[in-house]
C-alpha atoms as a PDB file:
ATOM      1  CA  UNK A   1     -14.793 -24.113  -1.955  1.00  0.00           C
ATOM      2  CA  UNK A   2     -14.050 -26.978   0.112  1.00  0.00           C
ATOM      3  CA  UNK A   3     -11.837 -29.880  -0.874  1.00  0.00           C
ATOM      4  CA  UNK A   4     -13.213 -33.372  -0.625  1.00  0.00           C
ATOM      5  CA  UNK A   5     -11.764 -36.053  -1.868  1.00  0.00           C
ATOM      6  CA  UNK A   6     -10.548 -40.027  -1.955  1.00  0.00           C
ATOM      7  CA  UNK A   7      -7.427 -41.254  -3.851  1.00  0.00           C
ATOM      8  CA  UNK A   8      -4.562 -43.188  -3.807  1.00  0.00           C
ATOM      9  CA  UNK A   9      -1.578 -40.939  -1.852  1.00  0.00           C
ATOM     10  CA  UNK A  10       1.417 -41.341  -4.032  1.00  0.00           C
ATOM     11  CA  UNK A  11       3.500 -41.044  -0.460  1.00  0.00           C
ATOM     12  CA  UNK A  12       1.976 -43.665   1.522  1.00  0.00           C
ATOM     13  CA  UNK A  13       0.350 -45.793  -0.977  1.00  0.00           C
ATOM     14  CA  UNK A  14      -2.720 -46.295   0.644  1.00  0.00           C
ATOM     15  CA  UNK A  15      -6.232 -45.115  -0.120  1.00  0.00           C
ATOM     16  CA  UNK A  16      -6.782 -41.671   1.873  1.00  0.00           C
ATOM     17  CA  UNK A  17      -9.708 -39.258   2.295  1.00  0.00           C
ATOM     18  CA  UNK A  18      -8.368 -35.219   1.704  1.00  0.00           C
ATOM     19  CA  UNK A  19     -10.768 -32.641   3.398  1.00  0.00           C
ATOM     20  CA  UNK A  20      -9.998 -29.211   4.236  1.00  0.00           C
ATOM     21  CA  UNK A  21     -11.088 -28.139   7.914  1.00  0.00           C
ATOM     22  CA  UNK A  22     -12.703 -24.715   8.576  1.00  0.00           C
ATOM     23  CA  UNK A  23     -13.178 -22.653  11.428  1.00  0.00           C
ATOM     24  CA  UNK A  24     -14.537 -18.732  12.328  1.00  0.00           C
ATOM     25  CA  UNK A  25     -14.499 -17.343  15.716  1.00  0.00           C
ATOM     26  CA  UNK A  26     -16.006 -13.550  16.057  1.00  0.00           C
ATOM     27  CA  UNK A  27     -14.417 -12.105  19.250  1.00  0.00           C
ATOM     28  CA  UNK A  28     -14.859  -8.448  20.658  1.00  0.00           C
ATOM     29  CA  UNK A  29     -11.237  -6.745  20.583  1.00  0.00           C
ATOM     30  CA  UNK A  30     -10.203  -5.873  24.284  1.00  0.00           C
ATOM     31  CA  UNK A  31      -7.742  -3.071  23.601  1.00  0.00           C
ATOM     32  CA  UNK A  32      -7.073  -0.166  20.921  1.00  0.00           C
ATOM     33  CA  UNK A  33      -3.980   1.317  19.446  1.00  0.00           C
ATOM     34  CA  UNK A  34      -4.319   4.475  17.289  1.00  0.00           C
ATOM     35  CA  UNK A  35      -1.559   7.228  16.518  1.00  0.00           C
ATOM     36  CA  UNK A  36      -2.194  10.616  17.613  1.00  0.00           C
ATOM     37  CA  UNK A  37       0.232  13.325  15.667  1.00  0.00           C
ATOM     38  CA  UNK A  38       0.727  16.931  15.690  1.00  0.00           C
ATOM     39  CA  UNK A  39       1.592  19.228  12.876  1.00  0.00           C
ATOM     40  CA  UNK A  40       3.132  22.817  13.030  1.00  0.00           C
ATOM     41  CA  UNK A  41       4.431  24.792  10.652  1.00  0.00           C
ATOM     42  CA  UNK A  42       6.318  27.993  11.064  1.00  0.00           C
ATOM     43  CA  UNK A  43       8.877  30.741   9.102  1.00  0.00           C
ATOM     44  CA  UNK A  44      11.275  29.663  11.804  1.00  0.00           C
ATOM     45  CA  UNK A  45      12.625  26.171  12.930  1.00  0.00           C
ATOM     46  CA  UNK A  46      12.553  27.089  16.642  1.00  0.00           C
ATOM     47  CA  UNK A  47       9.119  28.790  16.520  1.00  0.00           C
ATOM     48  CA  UNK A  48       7.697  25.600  14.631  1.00  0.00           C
ATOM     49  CA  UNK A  49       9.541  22.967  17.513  1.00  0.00           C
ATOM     50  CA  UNK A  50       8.127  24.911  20.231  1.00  0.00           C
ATOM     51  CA  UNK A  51       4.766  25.546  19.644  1.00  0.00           C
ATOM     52  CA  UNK A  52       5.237  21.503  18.301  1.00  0.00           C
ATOM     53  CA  UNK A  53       6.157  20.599  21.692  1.00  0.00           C
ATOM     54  CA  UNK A  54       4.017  22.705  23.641  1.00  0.00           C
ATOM     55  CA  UNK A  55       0.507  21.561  21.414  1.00  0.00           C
ATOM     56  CA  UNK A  56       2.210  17.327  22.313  1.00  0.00           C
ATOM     57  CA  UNK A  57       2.698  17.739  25.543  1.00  0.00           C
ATOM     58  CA  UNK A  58      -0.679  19.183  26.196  1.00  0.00           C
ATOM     59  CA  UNK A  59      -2.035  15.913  24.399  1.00  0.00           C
ATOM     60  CA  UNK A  60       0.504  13.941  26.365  1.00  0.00           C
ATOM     61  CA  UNK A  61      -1.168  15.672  29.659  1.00  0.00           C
ATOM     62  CA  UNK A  62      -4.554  15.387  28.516  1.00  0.00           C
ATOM     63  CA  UNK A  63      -4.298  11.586  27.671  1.00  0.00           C
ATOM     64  CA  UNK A  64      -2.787  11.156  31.410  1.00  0.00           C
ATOM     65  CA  UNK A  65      -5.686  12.858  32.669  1.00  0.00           C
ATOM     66  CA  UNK A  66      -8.283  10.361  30.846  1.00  0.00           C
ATOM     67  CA  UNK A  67      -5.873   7.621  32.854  1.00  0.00           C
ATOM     68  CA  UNK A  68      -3.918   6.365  29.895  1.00  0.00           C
ATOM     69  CA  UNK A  69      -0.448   4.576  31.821  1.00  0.00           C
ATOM     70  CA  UNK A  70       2.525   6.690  30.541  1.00  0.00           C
ATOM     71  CA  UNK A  71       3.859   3.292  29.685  1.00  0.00           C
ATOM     72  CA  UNK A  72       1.169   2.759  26.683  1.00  0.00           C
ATOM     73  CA  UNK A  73       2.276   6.342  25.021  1.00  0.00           C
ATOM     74  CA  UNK A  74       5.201   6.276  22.819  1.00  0.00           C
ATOM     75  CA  UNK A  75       7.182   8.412  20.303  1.00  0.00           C
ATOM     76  CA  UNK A  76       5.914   6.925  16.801  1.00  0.00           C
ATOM     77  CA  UNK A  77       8.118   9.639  15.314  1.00  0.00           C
ATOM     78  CA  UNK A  78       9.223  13.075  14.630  1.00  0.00           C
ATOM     79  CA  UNK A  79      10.085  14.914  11.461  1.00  0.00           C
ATOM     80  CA  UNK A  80      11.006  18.319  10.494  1.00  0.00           C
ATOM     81  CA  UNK A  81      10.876  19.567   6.993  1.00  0.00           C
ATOM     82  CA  UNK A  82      11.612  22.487   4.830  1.00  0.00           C
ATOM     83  CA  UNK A  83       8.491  23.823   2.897  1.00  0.00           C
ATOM     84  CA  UNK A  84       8.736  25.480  -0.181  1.00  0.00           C
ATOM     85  CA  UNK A  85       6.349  27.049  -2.858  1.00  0.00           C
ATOM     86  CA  UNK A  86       6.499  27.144  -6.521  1.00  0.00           C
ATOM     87  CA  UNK A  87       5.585  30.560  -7.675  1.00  0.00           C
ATOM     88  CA  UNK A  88       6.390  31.030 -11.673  1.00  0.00           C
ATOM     89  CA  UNK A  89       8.572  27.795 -12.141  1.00  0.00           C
ATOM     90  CA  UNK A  90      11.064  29.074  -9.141  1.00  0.00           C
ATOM     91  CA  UNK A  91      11.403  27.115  -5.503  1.00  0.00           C
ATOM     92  CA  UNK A  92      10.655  29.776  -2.868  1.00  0.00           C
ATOM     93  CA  UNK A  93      11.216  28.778   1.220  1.00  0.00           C
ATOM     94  CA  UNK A  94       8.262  29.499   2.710  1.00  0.00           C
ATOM     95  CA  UNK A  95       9.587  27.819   6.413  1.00  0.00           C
ATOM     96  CA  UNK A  96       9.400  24.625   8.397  1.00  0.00           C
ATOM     97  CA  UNK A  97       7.000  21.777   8.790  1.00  0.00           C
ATOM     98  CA  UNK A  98       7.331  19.947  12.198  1.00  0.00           C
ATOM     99  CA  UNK A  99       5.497  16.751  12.413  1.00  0.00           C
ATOM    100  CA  UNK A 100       5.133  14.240  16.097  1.00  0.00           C
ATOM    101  CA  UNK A 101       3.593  11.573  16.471  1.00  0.00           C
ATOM    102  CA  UNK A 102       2.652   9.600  19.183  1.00  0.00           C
ATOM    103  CA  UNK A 103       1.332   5.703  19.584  1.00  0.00           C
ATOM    104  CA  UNK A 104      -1.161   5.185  22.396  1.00  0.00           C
ATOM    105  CA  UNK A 105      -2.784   2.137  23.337  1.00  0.00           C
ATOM    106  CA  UNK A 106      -6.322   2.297  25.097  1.00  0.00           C
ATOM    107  CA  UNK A 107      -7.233  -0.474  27.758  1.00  0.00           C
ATOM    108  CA  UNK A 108     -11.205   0.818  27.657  1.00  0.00           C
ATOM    109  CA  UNK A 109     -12.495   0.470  24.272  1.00  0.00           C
ATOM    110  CA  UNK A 110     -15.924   2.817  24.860  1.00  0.00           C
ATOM    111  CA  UNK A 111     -13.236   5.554  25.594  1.00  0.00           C
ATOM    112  CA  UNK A 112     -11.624   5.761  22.405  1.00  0.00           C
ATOM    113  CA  UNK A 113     -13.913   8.191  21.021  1.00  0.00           C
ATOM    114  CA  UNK A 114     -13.046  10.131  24.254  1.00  0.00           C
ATOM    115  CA  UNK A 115      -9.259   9.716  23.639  1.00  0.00           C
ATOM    116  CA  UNK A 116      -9.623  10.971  20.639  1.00  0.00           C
ATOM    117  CA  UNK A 117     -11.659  14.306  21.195  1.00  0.00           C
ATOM    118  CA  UNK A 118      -9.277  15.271  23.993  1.00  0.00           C
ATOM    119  CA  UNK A 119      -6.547  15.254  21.543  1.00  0.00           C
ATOM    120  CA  UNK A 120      -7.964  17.163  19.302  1.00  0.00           C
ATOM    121  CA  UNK A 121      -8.847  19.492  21.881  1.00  0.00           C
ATOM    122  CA  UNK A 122      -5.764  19.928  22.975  1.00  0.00           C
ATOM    123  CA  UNK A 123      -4.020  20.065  19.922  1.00  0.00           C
ATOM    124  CA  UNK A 124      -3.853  17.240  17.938  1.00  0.00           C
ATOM    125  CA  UNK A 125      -4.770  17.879  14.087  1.00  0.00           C
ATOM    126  CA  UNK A 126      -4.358  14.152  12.731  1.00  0.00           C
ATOM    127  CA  UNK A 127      -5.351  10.738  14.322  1.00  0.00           C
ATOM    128  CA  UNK A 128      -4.634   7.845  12.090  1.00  0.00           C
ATOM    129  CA  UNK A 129      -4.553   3.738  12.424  1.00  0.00           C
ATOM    130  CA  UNK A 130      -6.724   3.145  14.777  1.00  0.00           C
ATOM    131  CA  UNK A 131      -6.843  -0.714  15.320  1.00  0.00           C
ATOM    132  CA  UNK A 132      -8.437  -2.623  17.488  1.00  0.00           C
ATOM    133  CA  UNK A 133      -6.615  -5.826  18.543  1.00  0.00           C
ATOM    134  CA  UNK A 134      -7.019  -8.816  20.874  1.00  0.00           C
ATOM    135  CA  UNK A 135      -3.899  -8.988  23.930  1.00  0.00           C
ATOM    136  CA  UNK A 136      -4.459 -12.672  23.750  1.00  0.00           C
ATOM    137  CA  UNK A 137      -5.013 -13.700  20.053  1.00  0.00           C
ATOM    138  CA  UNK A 138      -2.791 -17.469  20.141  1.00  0.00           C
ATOM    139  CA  UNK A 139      -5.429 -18.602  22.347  1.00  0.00           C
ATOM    140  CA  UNK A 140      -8.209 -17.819  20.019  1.00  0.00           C
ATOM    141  CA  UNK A 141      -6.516 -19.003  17.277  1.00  0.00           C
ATOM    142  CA  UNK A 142      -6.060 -22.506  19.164  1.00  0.00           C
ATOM    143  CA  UNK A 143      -9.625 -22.134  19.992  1.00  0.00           C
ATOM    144  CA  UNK A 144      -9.873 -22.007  16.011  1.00  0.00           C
ATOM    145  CA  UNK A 145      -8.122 -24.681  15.597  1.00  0.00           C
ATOM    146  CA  UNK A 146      -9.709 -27.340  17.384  1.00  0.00           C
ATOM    147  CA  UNK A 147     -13.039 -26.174  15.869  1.00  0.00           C
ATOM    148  CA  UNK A 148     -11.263 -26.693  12.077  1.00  0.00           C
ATOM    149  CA  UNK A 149     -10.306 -30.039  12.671  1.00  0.00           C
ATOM    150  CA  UNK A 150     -13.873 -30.987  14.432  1.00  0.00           C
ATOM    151  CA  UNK A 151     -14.589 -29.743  10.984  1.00  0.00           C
ATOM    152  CA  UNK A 152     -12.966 -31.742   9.239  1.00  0.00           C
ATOM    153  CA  UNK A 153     -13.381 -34.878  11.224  1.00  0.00           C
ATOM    154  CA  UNK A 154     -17.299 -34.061  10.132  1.00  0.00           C
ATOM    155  CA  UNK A 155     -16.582 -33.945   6.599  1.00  0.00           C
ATOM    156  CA  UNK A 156     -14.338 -36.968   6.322  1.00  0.00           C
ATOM    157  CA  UNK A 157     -16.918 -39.060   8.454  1.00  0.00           C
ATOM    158  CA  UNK A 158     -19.863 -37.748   5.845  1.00  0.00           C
ATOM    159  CA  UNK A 159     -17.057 -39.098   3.338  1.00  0.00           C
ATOM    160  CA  UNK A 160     -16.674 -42.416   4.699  1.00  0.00           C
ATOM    161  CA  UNK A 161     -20.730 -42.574   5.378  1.00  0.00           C
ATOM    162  CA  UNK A 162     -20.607 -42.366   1.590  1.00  0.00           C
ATOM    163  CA  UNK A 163     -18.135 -44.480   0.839  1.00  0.00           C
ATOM    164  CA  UNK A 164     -20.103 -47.025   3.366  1.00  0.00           C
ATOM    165  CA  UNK A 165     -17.078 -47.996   5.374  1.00  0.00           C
ATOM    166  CA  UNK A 166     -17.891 -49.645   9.208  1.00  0.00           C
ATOM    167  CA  UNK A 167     -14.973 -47.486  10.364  1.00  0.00           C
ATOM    168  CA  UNK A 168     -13.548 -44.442  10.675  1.00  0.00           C
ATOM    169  CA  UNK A 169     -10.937 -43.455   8.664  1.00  0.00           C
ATOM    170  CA  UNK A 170      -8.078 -42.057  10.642  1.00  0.00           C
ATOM    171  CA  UNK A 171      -6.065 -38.748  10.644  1.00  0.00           C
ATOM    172  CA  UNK A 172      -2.412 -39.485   9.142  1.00  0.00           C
ATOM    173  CA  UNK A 173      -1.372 -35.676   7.662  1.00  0.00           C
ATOM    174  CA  UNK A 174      -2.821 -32.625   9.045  1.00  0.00           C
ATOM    175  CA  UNK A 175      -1.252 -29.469   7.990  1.00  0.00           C
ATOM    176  CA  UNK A 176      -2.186 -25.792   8.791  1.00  0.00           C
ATOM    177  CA  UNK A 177      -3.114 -24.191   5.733  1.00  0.00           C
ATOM    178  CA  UNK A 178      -3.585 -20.679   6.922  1.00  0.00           C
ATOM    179  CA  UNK A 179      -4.396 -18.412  10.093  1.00  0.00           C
ATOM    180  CA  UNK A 180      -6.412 -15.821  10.371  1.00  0.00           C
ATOM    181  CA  UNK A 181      -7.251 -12.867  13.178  1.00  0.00           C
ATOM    182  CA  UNK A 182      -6.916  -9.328  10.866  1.00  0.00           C
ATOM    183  CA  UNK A 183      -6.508  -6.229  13.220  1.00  0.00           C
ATOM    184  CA  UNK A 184     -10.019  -4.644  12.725  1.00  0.00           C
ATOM    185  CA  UNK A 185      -8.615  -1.166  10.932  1.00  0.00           C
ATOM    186  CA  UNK A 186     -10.763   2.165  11.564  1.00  0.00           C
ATOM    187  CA  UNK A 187      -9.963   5.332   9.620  1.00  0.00           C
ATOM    188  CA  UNK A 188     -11.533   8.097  11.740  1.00  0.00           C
ATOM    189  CA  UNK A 189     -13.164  11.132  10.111  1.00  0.00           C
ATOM    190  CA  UNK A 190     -12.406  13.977  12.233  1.00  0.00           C
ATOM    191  CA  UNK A 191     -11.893  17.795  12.475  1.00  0.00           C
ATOM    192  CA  UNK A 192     -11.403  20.218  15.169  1.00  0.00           C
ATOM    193  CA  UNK A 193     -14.270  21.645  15.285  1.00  0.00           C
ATOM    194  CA  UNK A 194     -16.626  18.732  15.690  1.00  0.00           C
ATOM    195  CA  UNK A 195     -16.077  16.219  18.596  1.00  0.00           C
ATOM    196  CA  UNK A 196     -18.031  13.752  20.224  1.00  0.00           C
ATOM    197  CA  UNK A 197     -16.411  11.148  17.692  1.00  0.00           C
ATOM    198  CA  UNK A 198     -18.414   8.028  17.401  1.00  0.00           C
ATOM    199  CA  UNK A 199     -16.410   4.542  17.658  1.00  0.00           C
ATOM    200  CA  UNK A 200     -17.835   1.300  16.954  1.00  0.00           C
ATOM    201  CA  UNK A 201     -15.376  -1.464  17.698  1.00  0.00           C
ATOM    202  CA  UNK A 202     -17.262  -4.172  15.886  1.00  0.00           C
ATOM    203  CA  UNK A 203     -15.899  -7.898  16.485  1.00  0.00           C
ATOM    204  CA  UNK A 204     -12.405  -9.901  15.120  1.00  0.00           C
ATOM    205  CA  UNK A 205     -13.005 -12.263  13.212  1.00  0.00           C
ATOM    206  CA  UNK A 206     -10.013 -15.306  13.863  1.00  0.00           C
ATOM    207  CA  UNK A 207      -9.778 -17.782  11.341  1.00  0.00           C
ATOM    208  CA  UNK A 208      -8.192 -21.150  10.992  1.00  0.00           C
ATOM    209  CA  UNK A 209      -7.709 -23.764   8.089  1.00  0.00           C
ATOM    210  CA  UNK A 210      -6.184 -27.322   8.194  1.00  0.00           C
ATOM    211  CA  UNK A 211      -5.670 -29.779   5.586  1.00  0.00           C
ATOM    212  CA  UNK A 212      -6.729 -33.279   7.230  1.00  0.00           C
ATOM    213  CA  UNK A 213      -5.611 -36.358   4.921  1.00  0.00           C
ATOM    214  CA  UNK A 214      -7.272 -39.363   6.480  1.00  0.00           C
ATOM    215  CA  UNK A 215      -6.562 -43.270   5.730  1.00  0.00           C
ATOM    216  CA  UNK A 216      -9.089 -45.734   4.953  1.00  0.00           C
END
């Protein structure tokens, strides 16, 4: 709900105008970051790593092939664990679980889906956070922000119309109340069987709020 009002402001002692100043801007993300992991499992550690290794670097190959820089692939992280079973109430080793993960950016946002089938292909078995982002964000947020203040320069002038004052009341407080600009979060349904993965980046939405106090 938006705040409108007149009082007295105990700070300056003068008769002020509060408004709150909104803005939305909806702007298509121009890049995509998802994680790309691979998960082995094996009786023995060295059998697990290796066939770990051999199923990334595949991926790693295939994402070069699709023109990805080297530079926007990186190590998210690697893990090996022991897995055990519980078979009448006692812990039995059953082997290793090796899990790598890799962070990729994408420049081309209609070849996510694309990105994503090729690592699945080539052995992949788990994409997760895929978010689509904006490189330049500030400047969209200062875009924001001019349009929440022409905002609320609109509301206090409807005030003072109100109020029936011959002038208008001028800006002695503004504070930024909040910013907006969410990464726009996917969570991708896939297996490895069925490609052709459908990706629909949508549109950002970059928010701004300021809290105008106005004298009059």
């Amino acid at each position: 709900m938006d705040h409108l009002n007149a009082y007295q402001h105990p700070s300056y002692k003068v008769r002020v105008i509060s408004v709150i100043g909104n803005s939305q801007i909806e702007v298509k993300p121009d890049y995509a970051q998802l994680q790309i992991e691979v998960v082995t499992q094996a009786a023995n550690i060295t059998e697990a790593q290796t066939e770990n290794a051999n199923k990334m670097n595949q991926v790693i190959e295939a994402l070069l092939a699709l023109n990805i820089d080297r530079t926007n692939i990186q190590t998210a992280y690697f893990n090996i664990f022991p897995r055990y079973d519980y078979i009448e109430g006692k812990q039995v080793f059953r082997g290793y679980e090796v899990s790598n993960a890799i962070k990729v950016e994408v420049d081309n946002i209609s070849e996510v889906g694309i990105v994503i089938d090729q690592a699945i292909k080539n052995g992949a078995n788990r994409i997760t956070g895929l978010e689509f982002k904006l490189r330049n964000e500030e400047a969209y947020y200062n875009s924001a922000l001019q349009l929440a203040l022409q905002n609320a320069h609109e509301k206090a002038l409807a005030i003072a119309s109100s109020l029936r004052l011959s002038y208008m009341p001028q800006p002695i407080e503004i504070v930024e109340e909040s910013r907006g600009g969410p990464i726009l979060l996917k969570h991708v349904a896939m297996t490895q069987q069925a490609f052709d993965t459908p990706i629909e980046p949508g549109t950002i939405t970059v928010e701004a709020t300021l809290k105008v106090i106005y004298q009059y």
